[in-house]
Protein backbone atom coordinates (compact mmCIF):
# COMPACT_ATOMS: atom_id res chain seq x y z
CA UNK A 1 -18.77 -51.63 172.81
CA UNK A 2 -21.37 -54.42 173.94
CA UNK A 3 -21.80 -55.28 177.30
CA UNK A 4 -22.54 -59.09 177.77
CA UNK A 5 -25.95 -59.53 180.55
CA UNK A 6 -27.36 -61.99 182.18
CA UNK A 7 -30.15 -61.69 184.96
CA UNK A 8 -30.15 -64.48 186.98
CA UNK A 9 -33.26 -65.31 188.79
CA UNK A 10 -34.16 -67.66 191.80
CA UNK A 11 -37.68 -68.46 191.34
CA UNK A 12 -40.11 -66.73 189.25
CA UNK A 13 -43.24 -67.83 187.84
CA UNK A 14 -45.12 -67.75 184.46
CA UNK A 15 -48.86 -68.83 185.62
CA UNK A 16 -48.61 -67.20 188.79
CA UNK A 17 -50.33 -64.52 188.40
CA UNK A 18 -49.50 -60.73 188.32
CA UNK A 19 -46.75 -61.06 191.00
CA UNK A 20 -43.72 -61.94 189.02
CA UNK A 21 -44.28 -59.96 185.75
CA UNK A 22 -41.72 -56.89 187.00
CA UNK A 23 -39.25 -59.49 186.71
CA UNK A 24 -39.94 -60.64 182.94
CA UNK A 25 -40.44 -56.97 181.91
CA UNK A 26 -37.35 -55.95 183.57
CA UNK A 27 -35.70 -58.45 181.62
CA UNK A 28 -36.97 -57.50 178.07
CA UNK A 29 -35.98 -53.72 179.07
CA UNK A 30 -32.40 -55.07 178.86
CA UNK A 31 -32.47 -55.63 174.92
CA UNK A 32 -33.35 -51.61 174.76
CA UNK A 33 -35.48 -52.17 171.65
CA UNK A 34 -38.92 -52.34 170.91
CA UNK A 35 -40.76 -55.52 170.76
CA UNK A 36 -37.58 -57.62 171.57
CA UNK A 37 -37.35 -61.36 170.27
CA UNK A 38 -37.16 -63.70 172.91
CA UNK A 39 -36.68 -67.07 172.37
CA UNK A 40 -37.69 -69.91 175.53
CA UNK A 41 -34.50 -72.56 175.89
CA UNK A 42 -37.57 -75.29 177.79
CA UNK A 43 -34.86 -78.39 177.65
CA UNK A 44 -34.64 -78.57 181.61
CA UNK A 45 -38.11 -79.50 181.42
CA UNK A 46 -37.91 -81.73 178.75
CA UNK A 47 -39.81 -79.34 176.81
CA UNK A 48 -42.71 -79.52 178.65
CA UNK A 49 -45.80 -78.73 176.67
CA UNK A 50 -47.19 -76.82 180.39
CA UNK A 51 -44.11 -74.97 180.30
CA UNK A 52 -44.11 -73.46 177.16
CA UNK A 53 -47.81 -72.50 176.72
CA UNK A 54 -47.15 -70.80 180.61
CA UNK A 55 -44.11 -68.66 178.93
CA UNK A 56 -46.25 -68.26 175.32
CA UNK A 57 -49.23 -66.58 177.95
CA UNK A 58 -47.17 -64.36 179.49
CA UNK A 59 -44.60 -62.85 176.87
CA UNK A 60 -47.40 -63.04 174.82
CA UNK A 61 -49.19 -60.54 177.01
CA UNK A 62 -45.55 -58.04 176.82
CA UNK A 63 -44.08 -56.20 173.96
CA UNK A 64 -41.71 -58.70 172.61
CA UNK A 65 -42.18 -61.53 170.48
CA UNK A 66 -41.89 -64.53 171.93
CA UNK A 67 -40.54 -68.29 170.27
CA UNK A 68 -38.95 -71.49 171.74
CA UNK A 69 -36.75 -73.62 170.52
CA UNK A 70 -37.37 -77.82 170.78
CA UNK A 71 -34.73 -80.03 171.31
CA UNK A 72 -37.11 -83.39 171.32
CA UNK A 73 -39.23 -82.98 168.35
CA UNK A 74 -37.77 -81.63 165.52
CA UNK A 75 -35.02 -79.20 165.73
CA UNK A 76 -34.29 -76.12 163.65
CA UNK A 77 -31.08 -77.16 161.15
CA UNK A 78 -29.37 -73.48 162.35
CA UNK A 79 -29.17 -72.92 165.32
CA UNK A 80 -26.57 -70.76 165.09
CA UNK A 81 -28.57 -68.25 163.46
CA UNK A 82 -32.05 -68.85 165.10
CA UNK A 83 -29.78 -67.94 168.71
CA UNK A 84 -27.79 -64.91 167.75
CA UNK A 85 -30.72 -63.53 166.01
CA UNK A 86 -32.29 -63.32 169.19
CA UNK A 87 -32.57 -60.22 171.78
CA UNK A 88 -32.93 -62.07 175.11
CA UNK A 89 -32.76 -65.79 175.64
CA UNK A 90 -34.97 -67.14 178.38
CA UNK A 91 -33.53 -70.54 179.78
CA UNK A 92 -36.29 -72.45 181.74
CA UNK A 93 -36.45 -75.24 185.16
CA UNK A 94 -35.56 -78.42 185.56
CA UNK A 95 -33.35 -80.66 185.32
CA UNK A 96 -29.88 -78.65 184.97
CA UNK A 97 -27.69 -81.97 184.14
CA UNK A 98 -29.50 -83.47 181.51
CA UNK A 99 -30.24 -80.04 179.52
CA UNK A 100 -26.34 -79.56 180.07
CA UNK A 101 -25.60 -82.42 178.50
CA UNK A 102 -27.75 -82.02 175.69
CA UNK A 103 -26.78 -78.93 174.88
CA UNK A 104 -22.80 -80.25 174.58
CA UNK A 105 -24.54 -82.77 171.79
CA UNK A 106 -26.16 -79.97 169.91
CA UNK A 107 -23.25 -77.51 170.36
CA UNK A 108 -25.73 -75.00 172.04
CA UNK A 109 -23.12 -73.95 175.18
CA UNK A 110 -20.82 -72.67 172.84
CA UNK A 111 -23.23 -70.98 171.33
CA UNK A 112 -24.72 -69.04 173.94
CA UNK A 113 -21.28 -67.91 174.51
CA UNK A 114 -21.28 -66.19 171.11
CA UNK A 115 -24.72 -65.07 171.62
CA UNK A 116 -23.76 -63.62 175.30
CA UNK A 117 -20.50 -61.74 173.87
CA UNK A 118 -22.30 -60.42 171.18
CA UNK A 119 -25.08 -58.67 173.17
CA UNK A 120 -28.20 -61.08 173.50
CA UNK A 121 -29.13 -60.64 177.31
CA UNK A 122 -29.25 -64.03 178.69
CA UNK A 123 -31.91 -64.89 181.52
CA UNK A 124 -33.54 -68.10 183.64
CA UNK A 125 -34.56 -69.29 186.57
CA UNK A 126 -33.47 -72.21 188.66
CA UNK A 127 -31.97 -74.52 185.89
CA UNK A 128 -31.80 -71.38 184.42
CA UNK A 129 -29.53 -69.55 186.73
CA UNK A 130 -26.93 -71.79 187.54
CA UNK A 131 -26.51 -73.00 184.24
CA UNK A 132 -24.45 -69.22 183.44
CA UNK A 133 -21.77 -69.38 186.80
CA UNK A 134 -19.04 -72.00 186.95
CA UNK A 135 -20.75 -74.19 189.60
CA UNK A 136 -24.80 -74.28 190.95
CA UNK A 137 -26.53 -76.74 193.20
CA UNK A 138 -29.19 -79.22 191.74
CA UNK A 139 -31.81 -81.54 192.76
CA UNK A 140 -30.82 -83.31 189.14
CA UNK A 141 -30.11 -86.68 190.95
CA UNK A 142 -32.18 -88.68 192.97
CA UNK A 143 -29.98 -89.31 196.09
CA UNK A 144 -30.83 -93.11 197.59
CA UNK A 145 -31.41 -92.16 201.39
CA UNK A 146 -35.11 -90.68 201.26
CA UNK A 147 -33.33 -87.70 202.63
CA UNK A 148 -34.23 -84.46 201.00
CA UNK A 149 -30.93 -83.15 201.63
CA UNK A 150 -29.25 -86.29 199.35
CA UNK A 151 -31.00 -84.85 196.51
CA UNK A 152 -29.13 -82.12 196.26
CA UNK A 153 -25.26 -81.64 195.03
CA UNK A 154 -23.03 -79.76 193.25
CA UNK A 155 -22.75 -79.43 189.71
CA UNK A 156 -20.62 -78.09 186.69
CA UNK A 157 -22.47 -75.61 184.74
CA UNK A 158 -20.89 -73.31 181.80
CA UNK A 159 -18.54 -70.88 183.68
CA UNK A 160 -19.72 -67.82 181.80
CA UNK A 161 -20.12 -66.04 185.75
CA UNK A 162 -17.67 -67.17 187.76
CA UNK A 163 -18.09 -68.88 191.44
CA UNK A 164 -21.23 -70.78 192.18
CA UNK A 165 -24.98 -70.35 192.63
CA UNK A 166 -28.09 -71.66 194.44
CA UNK A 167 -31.61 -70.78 193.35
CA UNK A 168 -35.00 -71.02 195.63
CA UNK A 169 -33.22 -69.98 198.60
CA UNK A 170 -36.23 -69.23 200.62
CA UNK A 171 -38.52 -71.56 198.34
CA UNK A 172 -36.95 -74.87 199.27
CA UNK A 173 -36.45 -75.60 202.82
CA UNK A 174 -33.65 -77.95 201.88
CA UNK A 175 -31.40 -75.36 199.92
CA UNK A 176 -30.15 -73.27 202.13
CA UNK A 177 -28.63 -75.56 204.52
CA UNK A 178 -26.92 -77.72 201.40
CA UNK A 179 -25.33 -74.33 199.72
CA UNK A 180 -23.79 -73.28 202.65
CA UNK A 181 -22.70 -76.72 203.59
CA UNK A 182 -20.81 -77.27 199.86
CA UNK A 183 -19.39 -74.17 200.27
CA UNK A 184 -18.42 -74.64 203.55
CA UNK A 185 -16.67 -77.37 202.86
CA UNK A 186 -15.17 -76.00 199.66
CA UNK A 187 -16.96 -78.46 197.41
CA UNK A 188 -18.60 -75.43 195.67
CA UNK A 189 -17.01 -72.11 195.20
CA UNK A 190 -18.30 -68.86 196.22
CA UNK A 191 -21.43 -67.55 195.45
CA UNK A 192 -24.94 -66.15 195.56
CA UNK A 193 -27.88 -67.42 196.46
CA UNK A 194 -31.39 -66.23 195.67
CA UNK A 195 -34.63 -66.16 196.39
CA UNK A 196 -37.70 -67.06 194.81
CA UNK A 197 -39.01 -63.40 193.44
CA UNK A 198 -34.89 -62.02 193.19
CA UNK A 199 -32.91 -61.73 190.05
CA UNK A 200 -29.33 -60.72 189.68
CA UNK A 201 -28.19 -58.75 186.96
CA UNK A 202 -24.50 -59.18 186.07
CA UNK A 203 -22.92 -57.21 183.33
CA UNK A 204 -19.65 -58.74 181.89
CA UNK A 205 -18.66 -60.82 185.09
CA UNK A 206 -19.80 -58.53 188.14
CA UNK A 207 -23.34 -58.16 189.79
CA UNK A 208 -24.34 -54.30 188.90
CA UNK A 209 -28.24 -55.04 190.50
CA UNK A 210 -30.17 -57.12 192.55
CA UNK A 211 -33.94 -56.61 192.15
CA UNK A 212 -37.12 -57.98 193.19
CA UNK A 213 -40.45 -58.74 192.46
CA UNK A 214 -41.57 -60.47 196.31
CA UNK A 215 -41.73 -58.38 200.00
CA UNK A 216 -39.23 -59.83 202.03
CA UNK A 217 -37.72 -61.84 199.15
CA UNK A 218 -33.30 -61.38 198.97
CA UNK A 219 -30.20 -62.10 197.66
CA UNK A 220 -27.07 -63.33 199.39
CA UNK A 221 -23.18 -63.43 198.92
CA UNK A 222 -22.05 -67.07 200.35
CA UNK A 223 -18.18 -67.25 201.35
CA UNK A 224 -16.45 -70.03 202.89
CA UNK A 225 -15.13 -68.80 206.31
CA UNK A 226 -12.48 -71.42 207.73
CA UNK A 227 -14.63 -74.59 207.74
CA UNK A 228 -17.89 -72.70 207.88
CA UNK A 229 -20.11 -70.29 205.20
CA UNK A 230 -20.29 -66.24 205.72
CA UNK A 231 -23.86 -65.20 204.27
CA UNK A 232 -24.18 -61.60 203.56
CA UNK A 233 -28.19 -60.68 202.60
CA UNK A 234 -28.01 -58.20 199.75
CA UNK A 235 -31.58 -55.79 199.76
CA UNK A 236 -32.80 -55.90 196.14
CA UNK A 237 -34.30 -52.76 194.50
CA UNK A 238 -38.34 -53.49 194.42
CA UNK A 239 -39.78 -53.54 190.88
């Protein structure tokens, strides 16, 4: 019987150097294959030409072989196929609401769904970690105060994980505070939170692993508490 994955992951880097490639190698492990087919989901970032050469020069340096799929230039006819043939999908930053959105148009959320059920790991970072859990908080709108706190709210994502999620805990100095202020206030459900360098591995619905790729770098469980937020740090395993 398949066992749906997804690794969720805070922050993590593709030109960053060495530090972050336990992460992406950890991922491709997942698929249990050799030279795994991993296919980049850039939309977040409007398919940013930066982005994808970044992912092409890392995954390129693995054993896998790596692909993306475009959703502003032209767009394969199947998609259907081109996803489920896949061993790990790789869902990329940016902006979480618009890539949503597009995806509804082009049917890709359902999907992913298939894809996830039938045994393609599914992974990201920012964007690409909230996008799996019911709920996640993004900077996809432009609040009007100049505040950097007013950038951020709560959004809903896909609801493959349940509860919510908050990436670059540690990277963004405005995060923390707004997570555990939503869920506070019970605007967001509960949750985890990561850091930049942490991934969470969930297999079916429950977190099996935390690991990491940063010193000092965690995880956290985020539960409303009366009308404040419980955060529990959860050590990962270093990679």
């Amino acid at each position: 019987m398949v066992t749906p994955q997804i690794v969720a992951m805070g922050g993590v880097g593709f030109s960053l150097g060495p530090g972050d490639l336990p992460l992406h190698r950890y991922v491709l492990s997942l698929a249990q294959r050799d030279r795994p087919a991993v296919l980049l989901i850039p939309t977040a970032s409007g398919d940013s030409a930066t982005y994808v050469t970044d992912f092409f020069a890392t995954y390129g340096s693995l054993e896998c072989r790596p692909s993306y799929l475009p959703l502003f230039k032209a767009t394969p006819a199947d998609l259907r196929s081109l996803l489920l043939a896949q061993d790990v999908i790789y869902v990329g930053g940016g902006n979480t609401r618009s890539m949503l959105a597009l995806w509804r148009e082009w049917g890709i959320d359902r999907i992913l769904r298939e894809a996830w059920t039938a045994g393609v790991v599914l992974a990201g970072v920012s964007a690409g970690m909230i996008c799996w859990f019911a709920q996640g908080v993004t900077d996809s709108v432009l609040g009007s105060t100049g505040d950097p706190l007013d950038n951020l709210s709560g959004l809903i994502c896909l609801g493959f994980l349940p509860g919510s999620a908050c990436p670059h805990y540690d990277g963004e100095t405005n995060r923390r505070p707004v997570y555990r202020r939503l869920v506070a206030a019970g605007e967001l459900g509960d949750g985890y939170a990561a850091d930049d360098g942490v991934a969470l591995h969930f297999a079916g619905r429950e977190l099996v692993r935390v690991v990491g790729a940063r010193p000092g770098a965690k995880a956290y469980r985020v539960e409303r508490r009366g009308d404040s937020a419980l955060e529990t740090p959860i050590a990962p395993d270093h990679l």
